[in-house]
C-alpha atoms as a PDB file:
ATOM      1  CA  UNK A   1     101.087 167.477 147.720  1.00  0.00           C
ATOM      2  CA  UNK A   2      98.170 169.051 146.633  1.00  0.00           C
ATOM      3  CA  UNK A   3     100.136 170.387 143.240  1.00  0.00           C
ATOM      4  CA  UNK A   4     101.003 166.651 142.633  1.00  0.00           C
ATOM      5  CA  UNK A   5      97.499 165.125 142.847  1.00  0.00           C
ATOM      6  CA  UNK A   6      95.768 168.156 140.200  1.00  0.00           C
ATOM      7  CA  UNK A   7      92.540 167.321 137.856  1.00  0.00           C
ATOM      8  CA  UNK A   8      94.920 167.565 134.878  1.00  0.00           C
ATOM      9  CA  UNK A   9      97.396 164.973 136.563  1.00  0.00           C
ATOM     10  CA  UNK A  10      94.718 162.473 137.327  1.00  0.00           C
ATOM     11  CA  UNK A  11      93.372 162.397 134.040  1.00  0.00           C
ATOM     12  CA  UNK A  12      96.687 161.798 132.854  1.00  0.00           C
ATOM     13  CA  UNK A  13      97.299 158.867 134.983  1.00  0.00           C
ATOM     14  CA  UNK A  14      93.756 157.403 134.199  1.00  0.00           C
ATOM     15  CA  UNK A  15      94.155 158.269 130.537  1.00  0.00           C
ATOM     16  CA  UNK A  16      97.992 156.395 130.343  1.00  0.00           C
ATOM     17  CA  UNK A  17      97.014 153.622 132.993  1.00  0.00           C
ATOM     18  CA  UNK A  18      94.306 152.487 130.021  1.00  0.00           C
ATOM     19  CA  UNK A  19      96.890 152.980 127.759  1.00  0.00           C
ATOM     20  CA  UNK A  20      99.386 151.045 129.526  1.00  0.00           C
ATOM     21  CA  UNK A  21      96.813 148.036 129.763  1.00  0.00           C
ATOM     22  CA  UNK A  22      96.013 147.851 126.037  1.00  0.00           C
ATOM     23  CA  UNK A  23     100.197 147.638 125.012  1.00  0.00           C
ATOM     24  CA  UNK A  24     100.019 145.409 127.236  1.00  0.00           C
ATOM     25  CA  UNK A  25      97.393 143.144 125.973  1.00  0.00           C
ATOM     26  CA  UNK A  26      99.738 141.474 123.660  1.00  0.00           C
ATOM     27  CA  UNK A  27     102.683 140.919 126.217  1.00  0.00           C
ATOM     28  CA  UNK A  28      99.739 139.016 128.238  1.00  0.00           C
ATOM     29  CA  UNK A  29      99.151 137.104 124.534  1.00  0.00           C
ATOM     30  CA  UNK A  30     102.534 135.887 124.401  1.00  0.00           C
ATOM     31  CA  UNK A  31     103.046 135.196 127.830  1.00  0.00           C
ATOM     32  CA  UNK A  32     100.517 133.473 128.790  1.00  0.00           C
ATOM     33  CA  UNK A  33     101.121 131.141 125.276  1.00  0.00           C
ATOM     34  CA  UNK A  34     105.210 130.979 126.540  1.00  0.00           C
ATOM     35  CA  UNK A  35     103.214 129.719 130.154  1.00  0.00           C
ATOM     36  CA  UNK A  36     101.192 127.593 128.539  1.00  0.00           C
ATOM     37  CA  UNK A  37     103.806 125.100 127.453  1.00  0.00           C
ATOM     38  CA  UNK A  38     104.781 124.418 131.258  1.00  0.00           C
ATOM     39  CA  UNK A  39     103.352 121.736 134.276  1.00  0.00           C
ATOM     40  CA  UNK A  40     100.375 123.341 135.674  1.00  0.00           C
ATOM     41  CA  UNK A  41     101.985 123.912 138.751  1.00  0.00           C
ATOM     42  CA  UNK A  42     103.957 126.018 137.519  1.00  0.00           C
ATOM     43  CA  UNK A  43     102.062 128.472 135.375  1.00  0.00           C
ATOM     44  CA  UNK A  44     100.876 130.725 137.988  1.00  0.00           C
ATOM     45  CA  UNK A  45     104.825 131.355 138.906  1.00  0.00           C
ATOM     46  CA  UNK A  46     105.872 131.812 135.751  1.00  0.00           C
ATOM     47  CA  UNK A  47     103.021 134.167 134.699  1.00  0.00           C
ATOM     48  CA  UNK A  48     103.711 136.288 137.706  1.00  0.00           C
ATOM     49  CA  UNK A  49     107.326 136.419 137.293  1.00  0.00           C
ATOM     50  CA  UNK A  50     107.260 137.628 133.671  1.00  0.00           C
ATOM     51  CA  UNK A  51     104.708 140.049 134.324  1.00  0.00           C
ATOM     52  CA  UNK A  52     107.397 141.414 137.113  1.00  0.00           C
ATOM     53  CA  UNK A  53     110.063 141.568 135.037  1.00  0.00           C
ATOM     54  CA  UNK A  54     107.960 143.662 132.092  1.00  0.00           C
ATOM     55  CA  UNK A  55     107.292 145.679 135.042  1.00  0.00           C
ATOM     56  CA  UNK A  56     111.051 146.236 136.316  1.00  0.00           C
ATOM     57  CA  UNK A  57     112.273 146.248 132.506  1.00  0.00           C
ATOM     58  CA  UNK A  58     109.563 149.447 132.359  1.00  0.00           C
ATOM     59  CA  UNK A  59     110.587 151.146 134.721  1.00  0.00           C
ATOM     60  CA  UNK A  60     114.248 150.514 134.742  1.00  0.00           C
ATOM     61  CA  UNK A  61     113.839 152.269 130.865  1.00  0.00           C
ATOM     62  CA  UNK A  62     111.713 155.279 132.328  1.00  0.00           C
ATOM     63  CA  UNK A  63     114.453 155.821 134.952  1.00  0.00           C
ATOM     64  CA  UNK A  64     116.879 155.429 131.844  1.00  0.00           C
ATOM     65  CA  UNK A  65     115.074 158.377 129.633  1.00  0.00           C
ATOM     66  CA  UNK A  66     118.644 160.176 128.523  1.00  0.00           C
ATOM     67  CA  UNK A  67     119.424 156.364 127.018  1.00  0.00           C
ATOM     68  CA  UNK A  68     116.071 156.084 125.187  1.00  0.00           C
ATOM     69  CA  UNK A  69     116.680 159.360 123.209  1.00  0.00           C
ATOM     70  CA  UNK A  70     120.189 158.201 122.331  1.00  0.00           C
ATOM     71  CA  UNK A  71     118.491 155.229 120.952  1.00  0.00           C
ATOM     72  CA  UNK A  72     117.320 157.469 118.050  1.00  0.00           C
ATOM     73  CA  UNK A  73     120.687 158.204 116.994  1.00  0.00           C
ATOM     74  CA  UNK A  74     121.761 156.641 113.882  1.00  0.00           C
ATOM     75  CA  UNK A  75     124.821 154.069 114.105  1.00  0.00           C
ATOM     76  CA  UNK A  76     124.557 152.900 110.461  1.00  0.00           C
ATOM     77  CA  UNK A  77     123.111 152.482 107.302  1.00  0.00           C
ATOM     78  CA  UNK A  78     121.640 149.329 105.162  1.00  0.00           C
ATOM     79  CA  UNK A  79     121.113 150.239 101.824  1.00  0.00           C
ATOM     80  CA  UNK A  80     120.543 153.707 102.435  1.00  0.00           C
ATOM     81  CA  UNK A  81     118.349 153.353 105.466  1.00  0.00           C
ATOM     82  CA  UNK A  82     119.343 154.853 108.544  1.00  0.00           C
ATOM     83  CA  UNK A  83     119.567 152.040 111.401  1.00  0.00           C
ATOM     84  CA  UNK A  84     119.301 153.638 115.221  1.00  0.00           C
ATOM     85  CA  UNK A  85     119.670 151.145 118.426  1.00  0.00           C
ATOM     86  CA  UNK A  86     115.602 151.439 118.457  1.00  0.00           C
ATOM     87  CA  UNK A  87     115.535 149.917 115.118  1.00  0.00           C
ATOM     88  CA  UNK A  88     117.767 147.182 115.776  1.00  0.00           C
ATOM     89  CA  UNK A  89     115.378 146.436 119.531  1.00  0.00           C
ATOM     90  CA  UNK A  90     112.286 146.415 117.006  1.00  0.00           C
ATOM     91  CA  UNK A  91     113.819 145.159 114.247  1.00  0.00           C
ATOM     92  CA  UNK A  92     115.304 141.605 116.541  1.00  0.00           C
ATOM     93  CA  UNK A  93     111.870 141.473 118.921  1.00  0.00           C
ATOM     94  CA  UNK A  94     109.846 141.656 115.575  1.00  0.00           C
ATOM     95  CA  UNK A  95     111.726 139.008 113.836  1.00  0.00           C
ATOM     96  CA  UNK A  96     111.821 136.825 117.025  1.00  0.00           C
ATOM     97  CA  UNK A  97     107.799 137.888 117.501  1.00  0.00           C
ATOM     98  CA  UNK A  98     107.412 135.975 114.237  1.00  0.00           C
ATOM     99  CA  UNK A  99     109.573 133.293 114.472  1.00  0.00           C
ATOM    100  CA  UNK A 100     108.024 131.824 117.494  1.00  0.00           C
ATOM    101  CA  UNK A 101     104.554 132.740 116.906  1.00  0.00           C
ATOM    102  CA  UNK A 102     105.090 130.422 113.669  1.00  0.00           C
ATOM    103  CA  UNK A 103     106.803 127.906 115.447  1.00  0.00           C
ATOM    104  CA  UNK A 104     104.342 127.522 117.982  1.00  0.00           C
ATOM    105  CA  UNK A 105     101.209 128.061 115.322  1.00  0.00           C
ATOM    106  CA  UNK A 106     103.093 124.899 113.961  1.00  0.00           C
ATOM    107  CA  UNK A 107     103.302 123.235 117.363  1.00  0.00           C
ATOM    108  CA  UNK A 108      99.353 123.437 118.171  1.00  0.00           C
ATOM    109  CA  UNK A 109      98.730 122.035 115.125  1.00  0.00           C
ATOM    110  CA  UNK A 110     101.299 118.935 115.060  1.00  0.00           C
ATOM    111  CA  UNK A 111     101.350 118.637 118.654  1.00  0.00           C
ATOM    112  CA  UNK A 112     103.465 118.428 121.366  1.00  0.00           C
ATOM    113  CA  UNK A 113     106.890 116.930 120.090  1.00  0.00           C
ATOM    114  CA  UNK A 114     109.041 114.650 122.715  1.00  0.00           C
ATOM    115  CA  UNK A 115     111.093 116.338 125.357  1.00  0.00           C
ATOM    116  CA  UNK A 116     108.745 118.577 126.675  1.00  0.00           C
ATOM    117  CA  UNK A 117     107.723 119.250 130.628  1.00  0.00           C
ATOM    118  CA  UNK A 118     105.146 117.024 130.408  1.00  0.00           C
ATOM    119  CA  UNK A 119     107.038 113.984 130.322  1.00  0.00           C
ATOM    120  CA  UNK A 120     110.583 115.224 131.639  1.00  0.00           C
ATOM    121  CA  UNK A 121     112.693 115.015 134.540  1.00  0.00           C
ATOM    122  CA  UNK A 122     112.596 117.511 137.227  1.00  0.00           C
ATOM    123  CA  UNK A 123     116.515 118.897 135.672  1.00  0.00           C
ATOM    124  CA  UNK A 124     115.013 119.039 132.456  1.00  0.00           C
ATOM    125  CA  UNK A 125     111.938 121.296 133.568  1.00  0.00           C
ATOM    126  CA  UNK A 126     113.670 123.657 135.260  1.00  0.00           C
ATOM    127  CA  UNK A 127     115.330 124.435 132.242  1.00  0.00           C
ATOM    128  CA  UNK A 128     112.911 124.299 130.345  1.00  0.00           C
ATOM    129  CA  UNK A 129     110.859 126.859 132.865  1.00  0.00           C
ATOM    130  CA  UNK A 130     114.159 129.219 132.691  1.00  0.00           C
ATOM    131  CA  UNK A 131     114.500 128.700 129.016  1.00  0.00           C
ATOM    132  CA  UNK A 132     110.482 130.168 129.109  1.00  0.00           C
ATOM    133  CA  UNK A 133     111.102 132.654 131.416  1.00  0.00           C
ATOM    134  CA  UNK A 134     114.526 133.862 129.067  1.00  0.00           C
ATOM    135  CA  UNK A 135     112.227 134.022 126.078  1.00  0.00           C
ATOM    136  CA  UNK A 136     109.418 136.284 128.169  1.00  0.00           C
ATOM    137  CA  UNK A 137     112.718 138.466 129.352  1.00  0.00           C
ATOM    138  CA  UNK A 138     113.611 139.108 125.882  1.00  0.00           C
ATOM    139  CA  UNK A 139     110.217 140.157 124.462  1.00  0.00           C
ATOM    140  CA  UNK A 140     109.760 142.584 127.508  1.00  0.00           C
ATOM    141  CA  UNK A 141     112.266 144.795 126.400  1.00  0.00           C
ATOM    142  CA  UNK A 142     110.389 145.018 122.885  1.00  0.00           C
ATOM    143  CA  UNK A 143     107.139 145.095 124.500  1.00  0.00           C
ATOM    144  CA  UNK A 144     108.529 147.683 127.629  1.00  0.00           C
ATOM    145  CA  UNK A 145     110.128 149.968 124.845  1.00  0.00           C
ATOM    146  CA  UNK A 146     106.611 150.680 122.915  1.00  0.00           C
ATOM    147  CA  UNK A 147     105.338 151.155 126.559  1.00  0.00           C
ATOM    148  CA  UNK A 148     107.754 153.764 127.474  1.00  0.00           C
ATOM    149  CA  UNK A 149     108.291 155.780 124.587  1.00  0.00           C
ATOM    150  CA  UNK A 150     104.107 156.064 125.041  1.00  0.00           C
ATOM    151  CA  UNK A 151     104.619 157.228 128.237  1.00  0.00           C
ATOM    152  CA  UNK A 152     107.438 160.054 127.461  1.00  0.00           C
ATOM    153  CA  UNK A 153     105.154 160.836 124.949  1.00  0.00           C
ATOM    154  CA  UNK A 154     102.240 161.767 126.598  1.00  0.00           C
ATOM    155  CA  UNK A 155     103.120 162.841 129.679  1.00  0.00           C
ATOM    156  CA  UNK A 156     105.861 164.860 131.322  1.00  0.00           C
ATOM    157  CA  UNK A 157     105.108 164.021 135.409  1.00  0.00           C
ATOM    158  CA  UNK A 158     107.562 161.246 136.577  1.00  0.00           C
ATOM    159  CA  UNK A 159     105.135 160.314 139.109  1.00  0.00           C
ATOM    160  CA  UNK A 160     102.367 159.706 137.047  1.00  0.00           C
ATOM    161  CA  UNK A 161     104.602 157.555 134.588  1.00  0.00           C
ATOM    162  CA  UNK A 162     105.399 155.147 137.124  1.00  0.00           C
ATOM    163  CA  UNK A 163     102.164 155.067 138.661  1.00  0.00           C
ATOM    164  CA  UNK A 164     100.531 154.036 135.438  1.00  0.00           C
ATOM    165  CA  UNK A 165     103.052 151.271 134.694  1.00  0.00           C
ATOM    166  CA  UNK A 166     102.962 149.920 138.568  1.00  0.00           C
ATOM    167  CA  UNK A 167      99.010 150.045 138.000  1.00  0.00           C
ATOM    168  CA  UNK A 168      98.529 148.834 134.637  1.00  0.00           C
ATOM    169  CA  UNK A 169     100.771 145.468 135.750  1.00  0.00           C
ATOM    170  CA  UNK A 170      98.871 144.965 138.541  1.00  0.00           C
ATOM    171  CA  UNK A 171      95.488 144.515 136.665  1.00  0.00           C
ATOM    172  CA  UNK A 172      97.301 142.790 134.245  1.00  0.00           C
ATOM    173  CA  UNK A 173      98.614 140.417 136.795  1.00  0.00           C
ATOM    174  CA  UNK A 174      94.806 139.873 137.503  1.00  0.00           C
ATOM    175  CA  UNK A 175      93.699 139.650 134.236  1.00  0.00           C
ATOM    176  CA  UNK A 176      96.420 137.318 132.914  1.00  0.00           C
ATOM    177  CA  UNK A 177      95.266 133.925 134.439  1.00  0.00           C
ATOM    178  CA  UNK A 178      91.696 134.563 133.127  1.00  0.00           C
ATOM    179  CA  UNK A 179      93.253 134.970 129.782  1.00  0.00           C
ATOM    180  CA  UNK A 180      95.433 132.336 130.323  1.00  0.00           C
ATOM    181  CA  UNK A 181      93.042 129.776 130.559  1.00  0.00           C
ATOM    182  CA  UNK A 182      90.535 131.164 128.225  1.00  0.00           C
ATOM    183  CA  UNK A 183      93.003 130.931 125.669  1.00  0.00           C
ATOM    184  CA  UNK A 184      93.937 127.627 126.691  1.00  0.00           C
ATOM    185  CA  UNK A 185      90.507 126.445 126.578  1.00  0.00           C
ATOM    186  CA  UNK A 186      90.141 127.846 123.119  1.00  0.00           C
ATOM    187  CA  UNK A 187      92.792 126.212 120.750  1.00  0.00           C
ATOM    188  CA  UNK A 188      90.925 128.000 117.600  1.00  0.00           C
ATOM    189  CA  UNK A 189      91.592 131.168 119.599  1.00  0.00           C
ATOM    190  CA  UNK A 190      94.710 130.737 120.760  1.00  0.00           C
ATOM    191  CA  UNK A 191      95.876 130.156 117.071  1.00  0.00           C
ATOM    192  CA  UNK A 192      94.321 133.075 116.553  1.00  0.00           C
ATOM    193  CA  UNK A 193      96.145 134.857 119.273  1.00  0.00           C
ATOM    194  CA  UNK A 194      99.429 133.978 117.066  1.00  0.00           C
ATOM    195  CA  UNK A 195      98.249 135.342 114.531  1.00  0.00           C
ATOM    196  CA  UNK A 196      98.183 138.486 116.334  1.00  0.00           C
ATOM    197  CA  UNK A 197     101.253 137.910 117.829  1.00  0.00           C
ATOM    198  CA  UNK A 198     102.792 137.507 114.196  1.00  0.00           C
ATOM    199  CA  UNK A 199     100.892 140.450 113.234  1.00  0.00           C
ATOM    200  CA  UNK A 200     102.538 142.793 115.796  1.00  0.00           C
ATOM    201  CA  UNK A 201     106.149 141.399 114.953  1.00  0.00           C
ATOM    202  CA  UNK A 202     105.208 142.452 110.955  1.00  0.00           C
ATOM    203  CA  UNK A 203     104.488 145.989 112.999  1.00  0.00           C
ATOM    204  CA  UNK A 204     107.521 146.264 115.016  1.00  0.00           C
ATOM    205  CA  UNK A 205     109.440 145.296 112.063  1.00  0.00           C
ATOM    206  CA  UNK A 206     108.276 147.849 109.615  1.00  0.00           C
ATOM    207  CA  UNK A 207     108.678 150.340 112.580  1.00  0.00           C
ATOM    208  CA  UNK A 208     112.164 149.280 112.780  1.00  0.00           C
ATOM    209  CA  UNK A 209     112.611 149.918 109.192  1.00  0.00           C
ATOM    210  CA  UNK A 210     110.719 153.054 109.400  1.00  0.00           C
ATOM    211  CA  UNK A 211     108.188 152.229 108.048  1.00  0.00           C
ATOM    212  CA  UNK A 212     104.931 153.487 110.410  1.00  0.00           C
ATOM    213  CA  UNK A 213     101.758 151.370 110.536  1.00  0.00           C
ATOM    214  CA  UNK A 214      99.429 153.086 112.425  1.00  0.00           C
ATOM    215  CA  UNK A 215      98.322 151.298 115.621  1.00  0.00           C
ATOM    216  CA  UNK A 216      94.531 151.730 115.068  1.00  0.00           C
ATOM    217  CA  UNK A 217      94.825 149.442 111.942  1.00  0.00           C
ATOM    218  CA  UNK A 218      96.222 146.335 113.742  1.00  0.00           C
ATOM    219  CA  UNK A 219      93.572 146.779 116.635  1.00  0.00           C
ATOM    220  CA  UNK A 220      90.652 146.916 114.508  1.00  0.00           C
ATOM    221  CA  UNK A 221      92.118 144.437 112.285  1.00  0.00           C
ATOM    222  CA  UNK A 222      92.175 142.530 115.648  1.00  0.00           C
ATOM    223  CA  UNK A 223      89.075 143.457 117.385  1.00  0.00           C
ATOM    224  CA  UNK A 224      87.255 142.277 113.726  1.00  0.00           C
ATOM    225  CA  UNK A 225      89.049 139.100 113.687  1.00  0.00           C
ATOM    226  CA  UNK A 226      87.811 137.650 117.614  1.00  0.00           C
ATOM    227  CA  UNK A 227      84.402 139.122 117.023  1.00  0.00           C
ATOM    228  CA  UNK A 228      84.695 137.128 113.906  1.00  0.00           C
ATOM    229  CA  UNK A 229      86.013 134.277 116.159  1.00  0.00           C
ATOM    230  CA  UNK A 230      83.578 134.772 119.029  1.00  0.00           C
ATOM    231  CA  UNK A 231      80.503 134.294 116.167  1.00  0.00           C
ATOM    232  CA  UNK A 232      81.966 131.125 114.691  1.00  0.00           C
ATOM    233  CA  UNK A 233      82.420 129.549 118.458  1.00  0.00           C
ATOM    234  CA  UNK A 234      79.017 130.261 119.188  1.00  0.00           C
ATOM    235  CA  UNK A 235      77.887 128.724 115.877  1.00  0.00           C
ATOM    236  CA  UNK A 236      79.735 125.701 116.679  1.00  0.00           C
ATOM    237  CA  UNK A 237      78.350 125.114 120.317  1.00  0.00           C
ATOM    238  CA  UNK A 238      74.486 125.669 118.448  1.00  0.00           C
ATOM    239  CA  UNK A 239      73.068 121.826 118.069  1.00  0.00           C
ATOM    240  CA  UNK A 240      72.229 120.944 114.337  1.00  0.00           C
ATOM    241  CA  UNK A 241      68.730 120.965 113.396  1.00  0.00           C
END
């Protein structure tokens, strides 16, 4: 016991538990956005269930570590490029990152169109919840595969793998319905959130193409863009002279 719980292995699990959290800033982006579109009442549910499966998909990949590296393997080739089973993951959660960051960018702006939980029956929005909670499913495995392979990467302790991921969705869990309803409070920020969202999907995409953009680009592209954000919100709330 006292091997397990070293200096070095500590650190580790500090240094990939804060890793953990900022992937999974964007799955908390697009989540709470996907939770957004449901009855109030059930939000909360949803939000909690996603965040449960990106943790089970997470770990269910880190107990799978023999299939990850077969990922790598190339099965084909597209015009000369090499296409492995981790480029076609990226390559689909990319293209369906854009797709319905765009389609919801253009639902914010139009509004919402008939049919949705708002005005249906209770049949129709409990498909509608499952359709949601489908959609969250799917961009898990994108979002849990980033998360992983960061994991593998930097560490080599199975312990301190699954600690990290168990930890990092638990604050996440926490931090989720604050950034739930700050987004939702904000609709100039959550189109800006989107935008993010689309952002990422250009990233996975070029990754699955192999085509590296390094991470620290997209962060500070995003960390410029809310402070950006944050200025012109305060602006607005200032009264005019």
């Amino acid at each position: 016991m006292d091997l397990l719980f070293t200096p070095e292995s500590l650190i580790a699990l500090l240094t990939l538990t804060s890793l953990e959290i900022v992937l999974g800033i964007d799955n908390i982006i697009f989540l709470t956005i996907l939770v957004d579109r449901l009855p109030s009442h059930q939000r909360a549910y949803a939000r909690n269930i996603g965040l449960g499966l990106a943790m089970i998909t997470r770990l269910g990949l880190l107990f799978s570590l023999s299939w990850i590296m077969s990922l790598t393997e190339t099965l084909f080739f597209i015009l000369d490029q090499a296409i492995s089973g981790r480029d076609i993951i990226l390559l689909t959660g990319g293209l369906f990152l854009i797709w319905k960051s765009t389609h919801e960018i253009h639902e914010s702006i139009e509004g919402l169109s008939e049919g949705e939980p708002e005005t249906s029956s209770g049949k129709q929005s409990t498909k509608y919840f499952f359709f949601i909670l489908g959609q969250i499913a799917i961009i898990d495995v994108v979002f849990s595969l980033d998360s992983v392979i960061t994991a593998v990467g930097l560490v080599n302790q199975l312990w301190v793998m699954v600690s990290a991921i168990v930890l990092a969705v638990i604050v996440m869990m926490f931090a989720a319905r604050s950034i739930g309803e700050f987004v939702s409070d904000h609709p100039t920020l959550k189109v800006l959130a989107l935008s993010f969202l689309i952002l990422i999907g250009v990233s996975l995409v070029a990754d699955g193409l192999d085509f590296h953009i390094p991470k620290g680009y997209i962060y500070f592209a995003m960390a410029f863009s809310l402070i950006v954000e944050m200025l012109n919100s305060r602006l607005r709330k200032r009264p005019i002279s």
